[in-house]
Protein backbone atom coordinates (compact mmCIF):
# COMPACT_ATOMS: atom_id res chain seq x y z
CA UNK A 1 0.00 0.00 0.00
CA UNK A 2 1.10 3.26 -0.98
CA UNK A 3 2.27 5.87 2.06
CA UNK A 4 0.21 9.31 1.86
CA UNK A 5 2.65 12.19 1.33
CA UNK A 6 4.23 14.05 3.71
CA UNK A 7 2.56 17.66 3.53
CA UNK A 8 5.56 20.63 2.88
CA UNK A 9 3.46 22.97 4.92
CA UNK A 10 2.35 22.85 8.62
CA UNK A 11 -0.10 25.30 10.30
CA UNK A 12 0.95 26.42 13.94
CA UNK A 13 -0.81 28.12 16.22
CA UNK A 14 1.24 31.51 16.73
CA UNK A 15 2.26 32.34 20.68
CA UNK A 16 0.01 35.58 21.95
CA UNK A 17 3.84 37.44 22.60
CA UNK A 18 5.80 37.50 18.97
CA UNK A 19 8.57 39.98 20.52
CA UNK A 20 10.80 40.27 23.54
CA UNK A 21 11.26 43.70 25.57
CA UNK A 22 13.94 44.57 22.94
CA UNK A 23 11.41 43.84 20.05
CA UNK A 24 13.48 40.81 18.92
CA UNK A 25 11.39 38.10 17.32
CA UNK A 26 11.17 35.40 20.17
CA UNK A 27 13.11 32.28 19.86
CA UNK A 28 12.65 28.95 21.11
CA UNK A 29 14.72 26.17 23.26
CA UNK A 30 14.62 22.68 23.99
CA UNK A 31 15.33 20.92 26.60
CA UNK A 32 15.18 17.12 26.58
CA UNK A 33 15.96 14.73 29.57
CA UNK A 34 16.49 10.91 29.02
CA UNK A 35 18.18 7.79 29.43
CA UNK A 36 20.24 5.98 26.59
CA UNK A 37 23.22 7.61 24.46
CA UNK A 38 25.19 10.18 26.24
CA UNK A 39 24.07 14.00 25.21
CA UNK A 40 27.34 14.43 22.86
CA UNK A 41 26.39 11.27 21.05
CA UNK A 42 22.95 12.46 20.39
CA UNK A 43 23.57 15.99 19.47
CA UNK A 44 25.95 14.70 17.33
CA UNK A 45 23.61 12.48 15.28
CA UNK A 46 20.98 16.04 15.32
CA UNK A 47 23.86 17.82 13.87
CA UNK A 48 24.18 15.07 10.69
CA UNK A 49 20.93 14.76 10.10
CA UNK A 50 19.90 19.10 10.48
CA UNK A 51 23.00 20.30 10.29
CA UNK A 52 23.74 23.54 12.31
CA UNK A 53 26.83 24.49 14.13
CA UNK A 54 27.51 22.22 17.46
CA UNK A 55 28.41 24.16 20.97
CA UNK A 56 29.37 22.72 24.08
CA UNK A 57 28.08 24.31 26.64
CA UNK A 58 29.40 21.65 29.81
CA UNK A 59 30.26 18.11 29.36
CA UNK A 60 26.54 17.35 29.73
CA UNK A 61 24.80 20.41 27.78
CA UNK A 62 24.91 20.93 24.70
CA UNK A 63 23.50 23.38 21.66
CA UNK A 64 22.64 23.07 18.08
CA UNK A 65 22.38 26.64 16.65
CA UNK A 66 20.90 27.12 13.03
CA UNK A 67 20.86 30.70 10.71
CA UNK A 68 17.57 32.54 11.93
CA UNK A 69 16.04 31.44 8.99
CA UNK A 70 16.17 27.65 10.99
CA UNK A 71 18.44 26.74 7.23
């Protein structure tokens, strides 16, 4: 059986504050707590599969930044 495409656009609800008290466009962070490969492992992997630029924040934190336009 056939799979259904995957749709190129996604509707999301817009957050009631766009702008922060310097009237930057508000950005987002996640956080994500588990149990399995260590965090360098897994941001890693992120990193192949989005790409972005990998920063170590501690030997247990670390951050995948993108271009503003999330590219």
């Amino acid at each position: 059986m056939a799979q259904p495409a995957l749709s190129t656009s996604i509707d999301f609800a817009l957050p009631p504050i766009l702008h922060n008290e310097q009237g930057r466009m508000r950005t987002v962070g996640v956080e994500i707590e588990f149990v399995g490969p260590s965090a360098e492992k897994t941001v890693q992997a992120l990193q192949e599969a989005l790409g972005g630029r990998l920063i170590e924040e501690d030997p247990h934190a670390f951050a995948l930044r993108s271009r503003p336009s999330g590219t």
